[in-house]
C-alpha atoms as a PDB file:
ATOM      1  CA  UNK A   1     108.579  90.260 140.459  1.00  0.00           C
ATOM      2  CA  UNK A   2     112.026  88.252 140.493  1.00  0.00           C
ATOM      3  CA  UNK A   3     113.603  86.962 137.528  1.00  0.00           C
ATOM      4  CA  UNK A   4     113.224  83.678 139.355  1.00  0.00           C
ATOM      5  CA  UNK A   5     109.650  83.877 139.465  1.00  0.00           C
ATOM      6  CA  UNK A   6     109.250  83.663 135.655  1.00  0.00           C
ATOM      7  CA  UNK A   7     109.897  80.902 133.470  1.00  0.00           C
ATOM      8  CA  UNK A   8     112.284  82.510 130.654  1.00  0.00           C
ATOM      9  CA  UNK A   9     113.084  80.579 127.649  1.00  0.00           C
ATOM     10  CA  UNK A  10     116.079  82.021 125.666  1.00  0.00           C
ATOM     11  CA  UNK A  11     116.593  81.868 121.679  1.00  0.00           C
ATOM     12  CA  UNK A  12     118.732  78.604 121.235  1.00  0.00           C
ATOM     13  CA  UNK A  13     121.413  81.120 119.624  1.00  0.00           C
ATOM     14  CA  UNK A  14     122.009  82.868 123.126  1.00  0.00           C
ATOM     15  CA  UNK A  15     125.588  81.754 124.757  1.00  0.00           C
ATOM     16  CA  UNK A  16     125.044  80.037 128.066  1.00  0.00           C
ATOM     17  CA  UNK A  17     125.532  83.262 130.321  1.00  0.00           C
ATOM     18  CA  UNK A  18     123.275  85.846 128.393  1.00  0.00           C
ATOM     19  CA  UNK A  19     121.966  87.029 129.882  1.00  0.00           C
ATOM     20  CA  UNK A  20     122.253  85.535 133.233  1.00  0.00           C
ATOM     21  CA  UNK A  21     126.050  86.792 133.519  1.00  0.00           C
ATOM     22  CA  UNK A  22     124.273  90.319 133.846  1.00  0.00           C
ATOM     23  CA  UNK A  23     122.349  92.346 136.820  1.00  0.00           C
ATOM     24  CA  UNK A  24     118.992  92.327 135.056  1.00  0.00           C
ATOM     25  CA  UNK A  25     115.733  92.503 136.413  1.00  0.00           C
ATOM     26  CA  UNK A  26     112.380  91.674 134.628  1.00  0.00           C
ATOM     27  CA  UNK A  27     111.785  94.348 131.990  1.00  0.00           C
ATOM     28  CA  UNK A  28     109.422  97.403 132.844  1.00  0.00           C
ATOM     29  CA  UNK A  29     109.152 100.810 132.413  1.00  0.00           C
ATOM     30  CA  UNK A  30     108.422 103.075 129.068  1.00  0.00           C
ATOM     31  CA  UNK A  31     110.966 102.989 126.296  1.00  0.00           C
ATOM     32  CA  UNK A  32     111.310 104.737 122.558  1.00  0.00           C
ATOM     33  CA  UNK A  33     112.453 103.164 119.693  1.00  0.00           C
ATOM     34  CA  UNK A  34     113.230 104.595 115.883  1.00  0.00           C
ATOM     35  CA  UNK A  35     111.220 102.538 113.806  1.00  0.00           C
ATOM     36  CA  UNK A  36     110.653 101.824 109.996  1.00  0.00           C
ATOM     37  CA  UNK A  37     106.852 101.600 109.803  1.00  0.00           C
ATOM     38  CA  UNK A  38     103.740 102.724 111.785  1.00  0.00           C
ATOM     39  CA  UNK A  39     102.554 100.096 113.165  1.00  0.00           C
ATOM     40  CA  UNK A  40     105.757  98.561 113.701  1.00  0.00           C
ATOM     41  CA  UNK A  41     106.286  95.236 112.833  1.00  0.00           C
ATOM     42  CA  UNK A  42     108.719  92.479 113.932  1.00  0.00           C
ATOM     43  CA  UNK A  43     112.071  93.353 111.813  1.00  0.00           C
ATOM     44  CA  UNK A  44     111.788  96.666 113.610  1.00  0.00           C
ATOM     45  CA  UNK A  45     112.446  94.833 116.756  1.00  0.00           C
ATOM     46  CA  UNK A  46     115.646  92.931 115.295  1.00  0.00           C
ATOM     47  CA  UNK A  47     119.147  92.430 116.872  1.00  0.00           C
ATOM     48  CA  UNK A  48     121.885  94.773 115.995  1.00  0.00           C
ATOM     49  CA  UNK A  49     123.712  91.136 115.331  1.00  0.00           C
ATOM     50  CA  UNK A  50     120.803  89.961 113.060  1.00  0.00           C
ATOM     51  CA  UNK A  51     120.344  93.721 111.224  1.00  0.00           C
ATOM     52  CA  UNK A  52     124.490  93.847 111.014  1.00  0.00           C
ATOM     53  CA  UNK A  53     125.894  90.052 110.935  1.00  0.00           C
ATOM     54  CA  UNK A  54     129.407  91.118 109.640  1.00  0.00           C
ATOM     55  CA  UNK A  55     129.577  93.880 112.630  1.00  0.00           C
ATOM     56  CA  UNK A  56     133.142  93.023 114.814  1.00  0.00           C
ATOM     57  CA  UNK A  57     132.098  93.281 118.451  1.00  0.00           C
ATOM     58  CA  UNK A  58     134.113  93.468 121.128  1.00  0.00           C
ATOM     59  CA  UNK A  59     134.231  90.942 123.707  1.00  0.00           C
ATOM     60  CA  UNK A  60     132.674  93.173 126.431  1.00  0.00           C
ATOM     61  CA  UNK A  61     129.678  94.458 124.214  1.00  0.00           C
ATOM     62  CA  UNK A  62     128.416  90.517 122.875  1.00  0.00           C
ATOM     63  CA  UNK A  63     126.395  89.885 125.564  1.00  0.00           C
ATOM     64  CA  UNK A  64     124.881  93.147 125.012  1.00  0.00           C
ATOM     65  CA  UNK A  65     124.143  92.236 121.027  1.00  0.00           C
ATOM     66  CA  UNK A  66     122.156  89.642 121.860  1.00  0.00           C
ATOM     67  CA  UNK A  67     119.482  92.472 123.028  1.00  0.00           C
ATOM     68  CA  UNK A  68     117.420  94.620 121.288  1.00  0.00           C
ATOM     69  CA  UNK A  69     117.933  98.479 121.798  1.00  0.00           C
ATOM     70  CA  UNK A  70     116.064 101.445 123.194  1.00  0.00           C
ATOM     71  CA  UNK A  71     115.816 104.660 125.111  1.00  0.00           C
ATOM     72  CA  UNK A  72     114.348 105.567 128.270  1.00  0.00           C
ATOM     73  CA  UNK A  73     114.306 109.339 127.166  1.00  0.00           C
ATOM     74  CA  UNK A  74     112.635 111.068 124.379  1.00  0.00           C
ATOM     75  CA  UNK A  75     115.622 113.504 123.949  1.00  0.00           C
ATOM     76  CA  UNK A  76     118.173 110.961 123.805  1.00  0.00           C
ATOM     77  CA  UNK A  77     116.391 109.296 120.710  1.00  0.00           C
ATOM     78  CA  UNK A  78     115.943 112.606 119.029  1.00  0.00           C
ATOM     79  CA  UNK A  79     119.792 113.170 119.223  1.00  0.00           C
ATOM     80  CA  UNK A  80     120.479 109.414 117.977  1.00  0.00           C
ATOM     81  CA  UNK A  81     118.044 110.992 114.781  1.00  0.00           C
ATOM     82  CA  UNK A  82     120.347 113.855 114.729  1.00  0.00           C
ATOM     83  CA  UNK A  83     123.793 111.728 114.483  1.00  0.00           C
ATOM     84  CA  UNK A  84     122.123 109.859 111.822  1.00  0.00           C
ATOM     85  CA  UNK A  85     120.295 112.193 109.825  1.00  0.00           C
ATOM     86  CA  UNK A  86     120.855 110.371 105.526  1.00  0.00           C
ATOM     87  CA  UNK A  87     117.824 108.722 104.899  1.00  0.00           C
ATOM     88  CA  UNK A  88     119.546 105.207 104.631  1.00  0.00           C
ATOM     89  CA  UNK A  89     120.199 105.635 108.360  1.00  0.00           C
ATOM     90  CA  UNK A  90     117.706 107.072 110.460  1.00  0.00           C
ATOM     91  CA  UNK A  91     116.596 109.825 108.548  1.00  0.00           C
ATOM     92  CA  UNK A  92     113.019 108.603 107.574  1.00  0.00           C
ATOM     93  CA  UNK A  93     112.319 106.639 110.561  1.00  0.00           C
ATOM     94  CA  UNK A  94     109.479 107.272 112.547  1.00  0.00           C
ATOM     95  CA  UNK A  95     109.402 107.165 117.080  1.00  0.00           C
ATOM     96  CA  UNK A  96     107.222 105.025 118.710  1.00  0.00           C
ATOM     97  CA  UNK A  97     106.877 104.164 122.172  1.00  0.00           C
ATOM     98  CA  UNK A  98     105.319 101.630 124.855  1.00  0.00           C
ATOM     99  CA  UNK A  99     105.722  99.794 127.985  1.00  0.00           C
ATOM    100  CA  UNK A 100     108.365  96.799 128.642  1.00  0.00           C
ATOM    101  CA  UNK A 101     106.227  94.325 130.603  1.00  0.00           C
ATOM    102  CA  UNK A 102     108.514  91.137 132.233  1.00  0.00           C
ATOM    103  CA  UNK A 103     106.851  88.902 129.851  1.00  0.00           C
ATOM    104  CA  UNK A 104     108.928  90.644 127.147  1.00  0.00           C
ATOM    105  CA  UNK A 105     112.223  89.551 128.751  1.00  0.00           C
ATOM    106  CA  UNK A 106     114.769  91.460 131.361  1.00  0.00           C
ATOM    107  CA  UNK A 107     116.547  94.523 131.557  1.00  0.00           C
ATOM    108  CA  UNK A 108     119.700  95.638 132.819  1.00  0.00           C
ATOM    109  CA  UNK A 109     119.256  96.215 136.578  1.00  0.00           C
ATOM    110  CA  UNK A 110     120.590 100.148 136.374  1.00  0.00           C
ATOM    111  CA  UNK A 111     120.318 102.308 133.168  1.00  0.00           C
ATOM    112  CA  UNK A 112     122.863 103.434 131.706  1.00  0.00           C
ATOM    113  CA  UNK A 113     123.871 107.233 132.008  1.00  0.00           C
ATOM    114  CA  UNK A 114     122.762 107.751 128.082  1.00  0.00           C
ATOM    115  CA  UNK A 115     119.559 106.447 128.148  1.00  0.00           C
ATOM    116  CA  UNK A 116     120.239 103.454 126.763  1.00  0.00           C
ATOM    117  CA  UNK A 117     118.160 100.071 127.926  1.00  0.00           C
ATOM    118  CA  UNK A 118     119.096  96.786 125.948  1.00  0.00           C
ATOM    119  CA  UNK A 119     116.160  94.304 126.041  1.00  0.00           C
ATOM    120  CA  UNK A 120     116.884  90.621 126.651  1.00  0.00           C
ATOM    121  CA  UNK A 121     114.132  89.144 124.812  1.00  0.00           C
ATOM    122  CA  UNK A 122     112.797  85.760 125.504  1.00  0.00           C
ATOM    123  CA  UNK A 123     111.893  83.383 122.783  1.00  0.00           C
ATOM    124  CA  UNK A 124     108.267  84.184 121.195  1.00  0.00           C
ATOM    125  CA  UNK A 125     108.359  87.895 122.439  1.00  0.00           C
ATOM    126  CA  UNK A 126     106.554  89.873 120.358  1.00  0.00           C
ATOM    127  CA  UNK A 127     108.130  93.849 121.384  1.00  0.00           C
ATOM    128  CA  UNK A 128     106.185  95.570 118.751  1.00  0.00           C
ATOM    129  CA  UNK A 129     103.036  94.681 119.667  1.00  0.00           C
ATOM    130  CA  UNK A 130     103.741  96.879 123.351  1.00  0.00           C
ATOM    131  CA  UNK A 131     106.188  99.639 121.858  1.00  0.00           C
ATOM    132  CA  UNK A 132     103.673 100.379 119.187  1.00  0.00           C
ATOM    133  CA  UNK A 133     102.508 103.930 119.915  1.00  0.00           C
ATOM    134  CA  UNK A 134     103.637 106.839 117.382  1.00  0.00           C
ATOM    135  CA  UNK A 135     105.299 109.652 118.745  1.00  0.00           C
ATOM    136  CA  UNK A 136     104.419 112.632 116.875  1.00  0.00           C
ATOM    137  CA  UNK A 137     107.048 115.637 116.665  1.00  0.00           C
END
């Protein structure tokens, strides 16, 4: 399925070339995220710009802002939780995971080397009713 083939409708707050100005395909393939609550709800699925509106970014990384995160790999979350490990960071969230579908939004076309997968997500998405399932330790 092409990018072209679905109808994408982008939050009115997205800059013109996000993310068009990126290689992204339509999103697939199983992802983790840290959550706050099981079941995860919509604020677990925010923005790092919405959850950190003062945050500086640099010019390269906006486009990427506009996403939501996650991570293709189990072990990469679990050292994210280690990095983070006071409770006002990470330290009492909770892993669940799920399957991107293209209705979600796109994806960058390669992953990066980390793990990490920013989600493009297209206006009315609802991420956190697929990435839903609790990963227990």
């Amino acid at each position: 399925m092409s990018i072209d083939s679905l109808n994408y409708c982008w939050p009115a707050d997205f800059p013109e070339d996000v993310p068009k100005s990126s290689d992204v395909i339509p999103a697939e393939g199983r992802v983790y995220r840290l959550v706050r609550t099981i079941p995860p709800t919509g604020i677990d699925f925010q923005r790092h710009r919405d959850e950190k509106p003062d945050y500086v970014y640099y010019t390269k990384d906006i486009p990427m802002s506009y996403g939501v995160s996650f991570w293709s790999k189990l072990s990469r979350i679990r050292n994210v939780e280690k990095n983070y490990p006071a409770p006002e960071q990470f330290g009492r969230w909770q892993t669940v995971c799920g399957n991107l579908c293209p209705e979600l939004g796109v994806i960058p076309a390669v992953i990066q080397n980390n793990g990490h997968v920013t989600l493009w997500v297209q206006e009315g998405a609802e991420p956190h009713k697929h990435i839903k399932d609790e990963v227990e330790e």
